[in-house]
C-alpha atoms as a PDB file:
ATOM      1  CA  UNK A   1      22.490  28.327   3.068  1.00  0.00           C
ATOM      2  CA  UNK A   2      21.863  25.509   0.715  1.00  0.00           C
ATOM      3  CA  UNK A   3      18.500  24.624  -1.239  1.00  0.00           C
ATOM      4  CA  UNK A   4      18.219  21.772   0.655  1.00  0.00           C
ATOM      5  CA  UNK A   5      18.756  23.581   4.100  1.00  0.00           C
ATOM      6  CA  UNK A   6      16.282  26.253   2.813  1.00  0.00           C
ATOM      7  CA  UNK A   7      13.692  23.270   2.562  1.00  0.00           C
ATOM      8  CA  UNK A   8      14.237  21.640   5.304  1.00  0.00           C
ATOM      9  CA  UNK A   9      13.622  25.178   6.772  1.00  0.00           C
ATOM     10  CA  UNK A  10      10.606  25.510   5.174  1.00  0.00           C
ATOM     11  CA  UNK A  11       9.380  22.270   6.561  1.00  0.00           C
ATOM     12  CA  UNK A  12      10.297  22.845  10.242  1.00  0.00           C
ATOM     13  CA  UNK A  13       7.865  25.862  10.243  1.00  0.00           C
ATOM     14  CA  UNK A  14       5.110  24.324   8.457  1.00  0.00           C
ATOM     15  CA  UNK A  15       5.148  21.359  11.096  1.00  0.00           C
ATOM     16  CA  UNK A  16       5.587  23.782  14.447  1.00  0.00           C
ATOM     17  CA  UNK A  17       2.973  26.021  12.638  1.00  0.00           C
ATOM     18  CA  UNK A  18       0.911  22.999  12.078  1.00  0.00           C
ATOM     19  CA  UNK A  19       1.954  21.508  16.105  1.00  0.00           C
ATOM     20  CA  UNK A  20       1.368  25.117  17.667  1.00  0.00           C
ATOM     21  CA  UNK A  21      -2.500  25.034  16.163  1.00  0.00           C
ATOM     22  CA  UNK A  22      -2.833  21.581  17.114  1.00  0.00           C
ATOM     23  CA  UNK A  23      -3.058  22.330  21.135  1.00  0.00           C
ATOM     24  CA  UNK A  24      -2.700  19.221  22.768  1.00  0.00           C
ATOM     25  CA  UNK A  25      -5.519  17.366  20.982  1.00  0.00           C
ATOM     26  CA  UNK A  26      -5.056  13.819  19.719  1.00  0.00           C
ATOM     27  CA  UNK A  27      -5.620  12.096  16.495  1.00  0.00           C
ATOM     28  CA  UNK A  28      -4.986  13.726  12.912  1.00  0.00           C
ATOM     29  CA  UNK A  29      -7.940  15.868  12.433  1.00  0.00           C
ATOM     30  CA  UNK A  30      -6.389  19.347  11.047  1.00  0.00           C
ATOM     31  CA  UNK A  31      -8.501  22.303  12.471  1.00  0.00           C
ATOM     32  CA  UNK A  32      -8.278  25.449  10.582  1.00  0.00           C
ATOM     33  CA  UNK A  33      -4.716  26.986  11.039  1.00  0.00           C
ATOM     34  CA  UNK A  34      -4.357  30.381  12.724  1.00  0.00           C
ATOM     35  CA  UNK A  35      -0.904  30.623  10.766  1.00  0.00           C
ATOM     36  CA  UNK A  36      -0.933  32.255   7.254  1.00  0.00           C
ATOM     37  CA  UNK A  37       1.664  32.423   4.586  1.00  0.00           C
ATOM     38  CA  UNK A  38       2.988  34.938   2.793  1.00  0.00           C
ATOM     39  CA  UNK A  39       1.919  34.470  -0.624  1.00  0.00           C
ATOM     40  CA  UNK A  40       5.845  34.007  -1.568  1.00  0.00           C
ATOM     41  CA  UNK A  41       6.137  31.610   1.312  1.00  0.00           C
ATOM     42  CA  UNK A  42       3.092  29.542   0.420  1.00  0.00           C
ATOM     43  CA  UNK A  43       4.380  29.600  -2.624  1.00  0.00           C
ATOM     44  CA  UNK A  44       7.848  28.239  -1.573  1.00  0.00           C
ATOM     45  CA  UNK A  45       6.444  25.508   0.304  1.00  0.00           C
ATOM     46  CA  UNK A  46       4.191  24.217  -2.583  1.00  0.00           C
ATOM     47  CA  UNK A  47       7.259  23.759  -4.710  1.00  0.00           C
ATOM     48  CA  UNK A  48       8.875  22.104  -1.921  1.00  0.00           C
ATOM     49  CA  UNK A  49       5.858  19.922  -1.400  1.00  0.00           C
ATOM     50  CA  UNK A  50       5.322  19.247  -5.488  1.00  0.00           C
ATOM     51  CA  UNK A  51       8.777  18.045  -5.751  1.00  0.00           C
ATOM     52  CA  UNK A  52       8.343  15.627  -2.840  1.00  0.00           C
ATOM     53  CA  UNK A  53       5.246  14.559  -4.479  1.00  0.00           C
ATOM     54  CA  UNK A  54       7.177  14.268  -7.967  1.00  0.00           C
ATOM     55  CA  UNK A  55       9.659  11.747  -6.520  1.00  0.00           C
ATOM     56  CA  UNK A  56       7.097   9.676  -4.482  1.00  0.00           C
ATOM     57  CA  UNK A  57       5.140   9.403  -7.439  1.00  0.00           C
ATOM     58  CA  UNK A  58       8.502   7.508  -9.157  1.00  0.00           C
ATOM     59  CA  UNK A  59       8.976   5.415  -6.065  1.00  0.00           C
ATOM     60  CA  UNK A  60       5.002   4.491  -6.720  1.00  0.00           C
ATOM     61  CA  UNK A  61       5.672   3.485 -10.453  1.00  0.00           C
ATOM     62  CA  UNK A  62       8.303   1.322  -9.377  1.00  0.00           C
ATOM     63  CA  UNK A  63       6.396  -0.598  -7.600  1.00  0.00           C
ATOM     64  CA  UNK A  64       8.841   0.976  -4.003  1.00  0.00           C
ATOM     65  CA  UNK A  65       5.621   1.267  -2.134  1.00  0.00           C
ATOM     66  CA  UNK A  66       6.775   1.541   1.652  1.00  0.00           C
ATOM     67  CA  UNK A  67       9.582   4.257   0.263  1.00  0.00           C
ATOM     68  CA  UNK A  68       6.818   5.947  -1.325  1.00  0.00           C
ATOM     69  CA  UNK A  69       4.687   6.489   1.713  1.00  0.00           C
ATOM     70  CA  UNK A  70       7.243   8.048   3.052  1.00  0.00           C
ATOM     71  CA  UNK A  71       8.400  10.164   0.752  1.00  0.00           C
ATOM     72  CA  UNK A  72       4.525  11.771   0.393  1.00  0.00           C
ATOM     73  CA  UNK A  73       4.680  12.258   4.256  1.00  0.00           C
ATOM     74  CA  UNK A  74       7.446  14.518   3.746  1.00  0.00           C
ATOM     75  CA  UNK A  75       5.172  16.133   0.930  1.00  0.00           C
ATOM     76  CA  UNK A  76       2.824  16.435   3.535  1.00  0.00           C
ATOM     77  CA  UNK A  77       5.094  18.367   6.159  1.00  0.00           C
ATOM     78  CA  UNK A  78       5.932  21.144   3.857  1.00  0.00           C
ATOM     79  CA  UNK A  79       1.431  21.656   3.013  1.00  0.00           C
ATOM     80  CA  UNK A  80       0.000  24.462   5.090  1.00  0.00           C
ATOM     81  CA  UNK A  81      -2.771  22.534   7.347  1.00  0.00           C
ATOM     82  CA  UNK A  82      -5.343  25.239   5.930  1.00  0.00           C
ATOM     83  CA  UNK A  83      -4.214  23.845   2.191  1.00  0.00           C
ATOM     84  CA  UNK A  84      -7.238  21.087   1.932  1.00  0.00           C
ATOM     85  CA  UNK A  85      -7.476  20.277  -1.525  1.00  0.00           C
ATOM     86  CA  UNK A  86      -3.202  19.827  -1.232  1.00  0.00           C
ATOM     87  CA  UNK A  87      -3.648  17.387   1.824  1.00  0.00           C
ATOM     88  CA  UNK A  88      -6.650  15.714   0.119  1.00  0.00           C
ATOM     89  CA  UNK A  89      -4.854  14.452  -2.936  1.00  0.00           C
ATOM     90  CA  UNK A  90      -1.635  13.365  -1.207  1.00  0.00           C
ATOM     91  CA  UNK A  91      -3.524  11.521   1.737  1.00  0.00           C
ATOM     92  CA  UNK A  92      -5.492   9.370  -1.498  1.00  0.00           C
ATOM     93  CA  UNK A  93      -2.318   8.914  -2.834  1.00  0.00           C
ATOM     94  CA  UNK A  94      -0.771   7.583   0.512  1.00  0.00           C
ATOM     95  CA  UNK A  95      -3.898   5.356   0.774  1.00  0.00           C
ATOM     96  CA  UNK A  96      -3.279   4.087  -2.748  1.00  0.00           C
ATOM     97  CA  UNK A  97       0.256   2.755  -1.326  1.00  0.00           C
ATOM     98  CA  UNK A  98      -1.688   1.178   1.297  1.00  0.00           C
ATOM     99  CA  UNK A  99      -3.168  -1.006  -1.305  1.00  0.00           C
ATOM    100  CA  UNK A 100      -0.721  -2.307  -2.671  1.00  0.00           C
ATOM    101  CA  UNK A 101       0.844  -3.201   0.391  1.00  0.00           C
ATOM    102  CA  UNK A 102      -2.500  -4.969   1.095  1.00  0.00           C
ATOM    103  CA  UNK A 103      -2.678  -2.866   4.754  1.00  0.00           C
ATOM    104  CA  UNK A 104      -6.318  -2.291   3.947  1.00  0.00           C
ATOM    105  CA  UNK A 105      -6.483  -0.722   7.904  1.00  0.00           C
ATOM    106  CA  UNK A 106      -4.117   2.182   7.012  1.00  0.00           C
ATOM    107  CA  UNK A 107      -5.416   2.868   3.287  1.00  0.00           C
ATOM    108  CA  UNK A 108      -9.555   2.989   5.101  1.00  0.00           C
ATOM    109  CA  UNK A 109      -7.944   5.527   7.273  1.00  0.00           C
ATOM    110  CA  UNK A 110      -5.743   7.779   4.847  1.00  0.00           C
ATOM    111  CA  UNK A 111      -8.702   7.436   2.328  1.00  0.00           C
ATOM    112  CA  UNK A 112     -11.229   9.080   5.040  1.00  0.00           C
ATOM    113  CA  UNK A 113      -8.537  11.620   5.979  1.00  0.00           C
ATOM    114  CA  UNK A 114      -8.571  12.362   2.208  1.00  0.00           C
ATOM    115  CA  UNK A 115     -12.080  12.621   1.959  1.00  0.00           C
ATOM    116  CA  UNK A 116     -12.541  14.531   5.118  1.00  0.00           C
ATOM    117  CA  UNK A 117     -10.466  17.070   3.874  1.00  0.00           C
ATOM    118  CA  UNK A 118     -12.236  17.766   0.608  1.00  0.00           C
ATOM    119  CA  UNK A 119     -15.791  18.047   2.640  1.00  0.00           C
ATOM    120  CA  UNK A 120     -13.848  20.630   4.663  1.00  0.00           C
ATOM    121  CA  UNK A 121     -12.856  22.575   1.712  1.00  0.00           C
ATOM    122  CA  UNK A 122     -16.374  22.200  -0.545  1.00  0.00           C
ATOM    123  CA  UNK A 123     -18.166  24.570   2.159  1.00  0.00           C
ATOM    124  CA  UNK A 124     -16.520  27.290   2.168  1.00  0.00           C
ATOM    125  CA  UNK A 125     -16.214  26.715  -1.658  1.00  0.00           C
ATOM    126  CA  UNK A 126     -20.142  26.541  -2.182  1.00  0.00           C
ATOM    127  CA  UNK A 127     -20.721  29.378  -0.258  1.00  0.00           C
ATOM    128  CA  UNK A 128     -18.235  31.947  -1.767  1.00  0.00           C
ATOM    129  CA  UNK A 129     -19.208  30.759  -5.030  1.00  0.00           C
ATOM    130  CA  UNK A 130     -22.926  31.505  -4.286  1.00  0.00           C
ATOM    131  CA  UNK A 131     -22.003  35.053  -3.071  1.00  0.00           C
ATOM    132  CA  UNK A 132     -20.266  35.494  -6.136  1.00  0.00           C
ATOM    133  CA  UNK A 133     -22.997  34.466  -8.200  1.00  0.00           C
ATOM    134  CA  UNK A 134     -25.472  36.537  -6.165  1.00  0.00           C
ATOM    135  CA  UNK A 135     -23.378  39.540  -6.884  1.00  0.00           C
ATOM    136  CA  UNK A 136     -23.208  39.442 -10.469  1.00  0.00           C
ATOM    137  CA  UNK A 137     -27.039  38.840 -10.394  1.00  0.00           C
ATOM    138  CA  UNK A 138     -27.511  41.838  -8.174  1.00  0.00           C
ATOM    139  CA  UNK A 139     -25.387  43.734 -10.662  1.00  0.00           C
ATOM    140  CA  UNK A 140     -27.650  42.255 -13.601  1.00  0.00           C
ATOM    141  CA  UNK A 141     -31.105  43.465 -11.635  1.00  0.00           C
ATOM    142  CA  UNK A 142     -29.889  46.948 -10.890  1.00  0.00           C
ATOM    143  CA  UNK A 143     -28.888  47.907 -14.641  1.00  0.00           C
ATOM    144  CA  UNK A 144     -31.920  46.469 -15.723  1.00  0.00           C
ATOM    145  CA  UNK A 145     -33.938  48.370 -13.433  1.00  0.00           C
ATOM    146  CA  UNK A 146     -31.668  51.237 -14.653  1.00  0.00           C
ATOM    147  CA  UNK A 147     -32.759  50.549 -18.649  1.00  0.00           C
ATOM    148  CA  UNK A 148     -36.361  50.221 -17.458  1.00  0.00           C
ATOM    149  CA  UNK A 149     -36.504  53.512 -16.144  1.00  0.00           C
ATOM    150  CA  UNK A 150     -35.043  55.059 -18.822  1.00  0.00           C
ATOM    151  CA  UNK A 151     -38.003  56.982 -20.158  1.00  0.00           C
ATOM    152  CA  UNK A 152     -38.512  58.652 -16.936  1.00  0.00           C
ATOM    153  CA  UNK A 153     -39.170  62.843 -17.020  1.00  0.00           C
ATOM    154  CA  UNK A 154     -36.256  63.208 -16.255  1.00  0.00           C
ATOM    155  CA  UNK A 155     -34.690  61.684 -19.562  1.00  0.00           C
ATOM    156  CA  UNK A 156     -30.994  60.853 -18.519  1.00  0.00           C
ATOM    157  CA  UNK A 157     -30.323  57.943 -16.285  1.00  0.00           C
ATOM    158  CA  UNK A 158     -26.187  57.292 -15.473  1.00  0.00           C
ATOM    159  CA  UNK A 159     -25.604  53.333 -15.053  1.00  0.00           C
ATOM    160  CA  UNK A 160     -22.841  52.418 -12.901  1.00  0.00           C
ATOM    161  CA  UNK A 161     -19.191  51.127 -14.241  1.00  0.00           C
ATOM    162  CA  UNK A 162     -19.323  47.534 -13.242  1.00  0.00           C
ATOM    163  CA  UNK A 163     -18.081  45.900 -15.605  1.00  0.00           C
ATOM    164  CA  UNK A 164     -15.180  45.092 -14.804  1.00  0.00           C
ATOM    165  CA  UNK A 165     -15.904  44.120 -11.359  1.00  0.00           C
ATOM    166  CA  UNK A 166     -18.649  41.386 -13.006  1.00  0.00           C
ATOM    167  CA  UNK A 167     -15.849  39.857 -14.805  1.00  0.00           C
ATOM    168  CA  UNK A 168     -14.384  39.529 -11.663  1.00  0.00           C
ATOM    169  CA  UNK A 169     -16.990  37.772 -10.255  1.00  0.00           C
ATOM    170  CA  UNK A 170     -17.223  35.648 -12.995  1.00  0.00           C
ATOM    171  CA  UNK A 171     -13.862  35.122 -13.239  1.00  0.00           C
ATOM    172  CA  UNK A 172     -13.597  33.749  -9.843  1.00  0.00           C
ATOM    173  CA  UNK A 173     -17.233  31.423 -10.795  1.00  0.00           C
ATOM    174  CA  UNK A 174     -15.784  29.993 -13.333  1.00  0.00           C
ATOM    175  CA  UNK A 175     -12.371  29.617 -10.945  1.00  0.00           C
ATOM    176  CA  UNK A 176     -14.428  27.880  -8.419  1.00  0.00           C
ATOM    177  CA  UNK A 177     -15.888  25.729 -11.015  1.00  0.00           C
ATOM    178  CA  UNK A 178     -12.453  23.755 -12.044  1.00  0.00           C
ATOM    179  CA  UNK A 179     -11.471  23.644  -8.804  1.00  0.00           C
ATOM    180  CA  UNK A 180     -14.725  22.323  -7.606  1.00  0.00           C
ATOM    181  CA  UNK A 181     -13.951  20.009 -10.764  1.00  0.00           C
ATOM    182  CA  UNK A 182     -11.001  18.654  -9.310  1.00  0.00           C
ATOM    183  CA  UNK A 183     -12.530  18.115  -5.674  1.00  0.00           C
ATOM    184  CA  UNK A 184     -14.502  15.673  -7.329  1.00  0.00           C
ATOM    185  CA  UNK A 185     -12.665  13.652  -9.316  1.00  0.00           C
ATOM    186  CA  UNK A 186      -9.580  13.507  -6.025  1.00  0.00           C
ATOM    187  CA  UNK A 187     -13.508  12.343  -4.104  1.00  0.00           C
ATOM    188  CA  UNK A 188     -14.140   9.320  -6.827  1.00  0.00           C
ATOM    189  CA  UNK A 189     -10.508   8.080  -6.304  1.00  0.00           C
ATOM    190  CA  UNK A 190     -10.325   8.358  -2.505  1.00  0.00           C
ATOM    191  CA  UNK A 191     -14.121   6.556  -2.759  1.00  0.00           C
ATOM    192  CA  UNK A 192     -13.062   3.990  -4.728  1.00  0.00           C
ATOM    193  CA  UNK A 193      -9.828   3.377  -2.642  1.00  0.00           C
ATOM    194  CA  UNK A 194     -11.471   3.296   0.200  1.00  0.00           C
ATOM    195  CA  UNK A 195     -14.312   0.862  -0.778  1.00  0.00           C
ATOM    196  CA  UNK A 196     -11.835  -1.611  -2.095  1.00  0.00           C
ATOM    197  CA  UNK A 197      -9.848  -1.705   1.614  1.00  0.00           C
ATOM    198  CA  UNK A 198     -13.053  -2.301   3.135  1.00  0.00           C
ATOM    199  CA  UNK A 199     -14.570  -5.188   1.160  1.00  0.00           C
ATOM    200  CA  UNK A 200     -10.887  -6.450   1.845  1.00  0.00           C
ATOM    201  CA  UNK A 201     -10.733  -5.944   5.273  1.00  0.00           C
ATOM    202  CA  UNK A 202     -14.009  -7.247   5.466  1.00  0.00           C
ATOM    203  CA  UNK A 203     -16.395  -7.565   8.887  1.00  0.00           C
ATOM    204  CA  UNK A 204     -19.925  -6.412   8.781  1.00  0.00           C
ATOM    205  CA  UNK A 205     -19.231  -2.692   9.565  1.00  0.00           C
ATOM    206  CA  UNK A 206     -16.372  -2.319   6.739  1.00  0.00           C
ATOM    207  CA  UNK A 207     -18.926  -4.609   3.857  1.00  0.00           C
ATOM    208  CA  UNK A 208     -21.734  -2.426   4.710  1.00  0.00           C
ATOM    209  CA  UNK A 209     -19.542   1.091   4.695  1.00  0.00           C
ATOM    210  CA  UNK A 210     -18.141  -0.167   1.262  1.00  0.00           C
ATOM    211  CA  UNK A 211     -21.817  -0.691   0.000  1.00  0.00           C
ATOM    212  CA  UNK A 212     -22.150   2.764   1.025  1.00  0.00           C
ATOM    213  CA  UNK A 213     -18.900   3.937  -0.503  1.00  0.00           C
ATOM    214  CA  UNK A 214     -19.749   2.031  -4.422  1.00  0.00           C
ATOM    215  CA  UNK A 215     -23.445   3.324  -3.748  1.00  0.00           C
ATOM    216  CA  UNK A 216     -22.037   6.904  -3.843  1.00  0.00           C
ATOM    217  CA  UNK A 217     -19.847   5.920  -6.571  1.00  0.00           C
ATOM    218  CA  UNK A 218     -22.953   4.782  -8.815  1.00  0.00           C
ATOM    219  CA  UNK A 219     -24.399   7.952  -8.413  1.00  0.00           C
ATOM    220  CA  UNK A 220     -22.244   9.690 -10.520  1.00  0.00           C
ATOM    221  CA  UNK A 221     -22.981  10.752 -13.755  1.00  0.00           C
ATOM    222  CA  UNK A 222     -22.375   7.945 -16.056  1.00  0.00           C
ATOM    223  CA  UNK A 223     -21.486  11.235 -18.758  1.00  0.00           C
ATOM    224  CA  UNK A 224     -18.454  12.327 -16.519  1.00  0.00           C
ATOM    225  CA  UNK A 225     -14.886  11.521 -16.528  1.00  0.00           C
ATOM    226  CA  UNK A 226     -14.567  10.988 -12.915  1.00  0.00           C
ATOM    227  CA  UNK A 227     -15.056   7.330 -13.082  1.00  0.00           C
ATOM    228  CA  UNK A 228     -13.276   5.492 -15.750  1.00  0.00           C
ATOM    229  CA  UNK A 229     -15.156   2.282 -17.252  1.00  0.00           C
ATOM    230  CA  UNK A 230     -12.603   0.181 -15.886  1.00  0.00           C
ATOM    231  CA  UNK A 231     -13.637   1.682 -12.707  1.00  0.00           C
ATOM    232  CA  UNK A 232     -17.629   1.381 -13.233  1.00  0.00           C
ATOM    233  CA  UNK A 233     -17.895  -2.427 -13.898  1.00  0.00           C
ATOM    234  CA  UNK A 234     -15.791  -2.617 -10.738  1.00  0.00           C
ATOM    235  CA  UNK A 235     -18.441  -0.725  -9.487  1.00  0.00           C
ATOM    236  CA  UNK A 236     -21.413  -2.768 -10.440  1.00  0.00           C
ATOM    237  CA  UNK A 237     -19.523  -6.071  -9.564  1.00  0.00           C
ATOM    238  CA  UNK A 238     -18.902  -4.782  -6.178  1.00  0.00           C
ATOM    239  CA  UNK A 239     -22.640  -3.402  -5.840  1.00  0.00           C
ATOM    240  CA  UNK A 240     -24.051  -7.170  -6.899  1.00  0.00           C
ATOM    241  CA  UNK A 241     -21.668  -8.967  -4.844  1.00  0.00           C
ATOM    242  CA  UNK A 242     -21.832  -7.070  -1.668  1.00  0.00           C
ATOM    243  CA  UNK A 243     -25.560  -7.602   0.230  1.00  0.00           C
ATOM    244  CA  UNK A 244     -24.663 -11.587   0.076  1.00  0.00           C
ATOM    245  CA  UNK A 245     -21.438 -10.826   1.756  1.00  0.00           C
ATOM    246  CA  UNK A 246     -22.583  -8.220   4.092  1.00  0.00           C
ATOM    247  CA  UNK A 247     -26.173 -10.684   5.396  1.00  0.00           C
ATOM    248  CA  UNK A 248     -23.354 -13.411   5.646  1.00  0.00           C
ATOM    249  CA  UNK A 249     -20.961 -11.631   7.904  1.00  0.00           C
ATOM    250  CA  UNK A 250     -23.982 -10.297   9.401  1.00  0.00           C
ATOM    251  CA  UNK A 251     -24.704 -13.603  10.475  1.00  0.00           C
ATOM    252  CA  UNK A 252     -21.865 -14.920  11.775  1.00  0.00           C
ATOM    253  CA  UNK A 253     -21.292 -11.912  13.941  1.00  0.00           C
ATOM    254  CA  UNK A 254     -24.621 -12.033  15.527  1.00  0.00           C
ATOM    255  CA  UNK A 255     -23.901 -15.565  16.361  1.00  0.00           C
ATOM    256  CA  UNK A 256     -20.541 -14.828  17.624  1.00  0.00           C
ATOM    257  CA  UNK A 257     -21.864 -11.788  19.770  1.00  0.00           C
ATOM    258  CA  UNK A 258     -24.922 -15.075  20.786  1.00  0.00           C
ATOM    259  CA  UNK A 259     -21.746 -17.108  22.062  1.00  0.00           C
ATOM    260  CA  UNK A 260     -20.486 -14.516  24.101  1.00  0.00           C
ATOM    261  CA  UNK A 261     -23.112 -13.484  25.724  1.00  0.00           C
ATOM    262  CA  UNK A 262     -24.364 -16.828  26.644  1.00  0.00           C
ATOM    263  CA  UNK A 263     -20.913 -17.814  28.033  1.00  0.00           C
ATOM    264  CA  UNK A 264     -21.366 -14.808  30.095  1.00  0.00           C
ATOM    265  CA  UNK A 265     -24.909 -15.404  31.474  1.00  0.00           C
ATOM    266  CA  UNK A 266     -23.288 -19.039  32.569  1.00  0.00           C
ATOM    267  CA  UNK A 267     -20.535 -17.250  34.428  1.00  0.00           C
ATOM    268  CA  UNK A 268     -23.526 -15.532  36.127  1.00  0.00           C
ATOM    269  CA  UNK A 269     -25.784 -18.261  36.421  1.00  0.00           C
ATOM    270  CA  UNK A 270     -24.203 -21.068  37.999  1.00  0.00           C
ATOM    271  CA  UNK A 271     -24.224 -20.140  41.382  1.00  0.00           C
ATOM    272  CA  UNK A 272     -27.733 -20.504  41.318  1.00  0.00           C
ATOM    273  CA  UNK A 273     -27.671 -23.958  39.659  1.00  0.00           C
ATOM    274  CA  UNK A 274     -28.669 -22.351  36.197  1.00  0.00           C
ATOM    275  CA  UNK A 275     -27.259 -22.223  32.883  1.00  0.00           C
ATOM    276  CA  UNK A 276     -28.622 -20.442  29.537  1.00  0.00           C
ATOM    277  CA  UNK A 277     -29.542 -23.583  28.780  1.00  0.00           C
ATOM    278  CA  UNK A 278     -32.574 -23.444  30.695  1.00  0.00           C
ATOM    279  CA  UNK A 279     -33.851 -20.394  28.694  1.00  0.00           C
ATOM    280  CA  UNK A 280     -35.059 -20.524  24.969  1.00  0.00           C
ATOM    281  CA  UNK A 281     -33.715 -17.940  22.638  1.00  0.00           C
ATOM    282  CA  UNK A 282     -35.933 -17.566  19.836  1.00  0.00           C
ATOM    283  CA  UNK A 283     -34.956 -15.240  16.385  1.00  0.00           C
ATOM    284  CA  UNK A 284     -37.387 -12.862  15.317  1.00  0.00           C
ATOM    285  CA  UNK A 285     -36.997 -13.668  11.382  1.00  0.00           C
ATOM    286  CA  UNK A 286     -38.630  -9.846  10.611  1.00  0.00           C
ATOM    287  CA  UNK A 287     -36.316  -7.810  13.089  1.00  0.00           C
ATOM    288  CA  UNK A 288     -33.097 -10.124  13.192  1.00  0.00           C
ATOM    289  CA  UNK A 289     -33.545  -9.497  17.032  1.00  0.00           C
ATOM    290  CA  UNK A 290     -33.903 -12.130  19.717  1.00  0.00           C
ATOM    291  CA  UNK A 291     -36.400 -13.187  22.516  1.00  0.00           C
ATOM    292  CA  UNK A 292     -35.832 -15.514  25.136  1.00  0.00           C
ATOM    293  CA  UNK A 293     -37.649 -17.522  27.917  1.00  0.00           C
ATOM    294  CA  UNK A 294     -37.852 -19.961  30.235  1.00  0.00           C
ATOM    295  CA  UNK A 295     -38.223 -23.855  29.155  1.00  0.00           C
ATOM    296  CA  UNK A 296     -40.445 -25.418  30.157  1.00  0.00           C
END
């Protein structure tokens, strides 16, 4: 069989592995994967997926945005749907197309896929990292109870060979650490992708989840490398320009939803010789809410 009927091989069971877990649910949302890889075969994929990747990334760089898209899907479909941090960085990437293509819709929506999957994979992360930590401690505590005891009667106290198992455990810490590393820094891109899409898209719902999106952003430490200072004046433009925008669009949405709602009560109304017009709406400056009654 050829390489590339080997691939395309490789690909087909990925997505029926990936369909089979699925069930019959809708939307994109990847639940854990009852299918696991060989390490070869996982292995296998990856390269498939990498060199997908490689190639989109070219279509990217010149400037063949809708090809590239593609091209990561097809990334995608070789990933194992249990391989977050693999699905995290391509779904940024796809939502960095979207940008350029100016469909700020699709690159909101590949950015949260992005980010979803990286909150999926920090759990688990946290938590085995913690358990490896407590280990090591535990390991600590007992051969220092050990040394303290060692002027008991008894004169000889035999500490256990652990050694190697605590550079084990720190082995994996420090493991946990890069990759924990990297989950961060694919979480400041996919932020500041999707930020950008929504202050483009605009509407009072995307302004105010972009506000939330630089806010988060901000909060980084202005020491790291995950955002670039290209990337932090954008930042602190975006976090001075936004409330403005967001009370404006506020606005006009309230008084659009106000239109509606009165040309409804008129449908309902007129039979009984009324209209909204003979009731007083009156804006409650503190709560933004309204009140209304009868004129007089």
């Amino acid at each position: 069989m050829s390489a590339s009927g080997t691939r395309a091989g490789r690909r087909r069971k990925s997505e029926e592995a990936a369909e089979s877990d699925a069930g019959s649910g809708e939307g994109e949302f990847r639940a854990p994967s009852a299918t696991r890889y060989s390490p070869e075969e996982e292995a296998a994929l990856l390269s498939d997926s990498h060199a997908e990747k490689a190639a989109a990334n070219e279509l990217f760089k010149s400037a063949q945005y809708s090809q590239a898209i593609s091209t990561y899907d097809r990334a995608l479909a070789f990933v194992p749907d249990y391989l977050e941090y693999e699905i995290a960085v391509l779904k940024a990437n796809i939502a960095a197309c979207h940008l350029k293509l100016s469909d700020w819709k699709a690159a909101i929506d590949e950015a949260t896929k992005s980010l979803e999957a990286l909150d999926r994979l920090e759990a688990p992360l946290s938590s085995a990292t913690a358990t490896a930590t407590d280990g090591a401690r535990a390991k600590d505590d007992h051969r220092t109870s050990d040394v303290a005891n060692d002027d008991d009667e008894d004169g000889c106290i035999e500490l256990a060979d652990d050694e190697e198992d605590e550079g084990q455990a720190l082995e994996k810490i420090a493991r946990d650490d890069r990759r924990k590393d990297d989950i961060r820094r694919i979480r400041a891109k996919a932020l500041m992708r999707r930020a950008r899409a929504r202050s483009e898209q605009g509407g009072w719902a995307n302004l105010q989840g972009a506000l939330e999106d630089y806010q988060t952003l901000s909060s980084l430490p202005s020491s790291s490398s995950l955002l670039p200072p290209s990337d932090a004046k954008i930042v602190d433009a975006a976090l001075r320009a936004l409330p403005p925008r967001i009370n404006a669009a506020k606005e006009r949405e309230m008084a659009e939803m106000m239109g509606k709602l009165k040309e409804l009560g008129n449908g309902i109304l007129k039979p009984f010789g009324l209209s909204t017009d003979s009731f007083k709406f009156e804006k409650d400056e503190k709560t933004g809410g309204y009140s209304m009654g009868m004129n007089n």
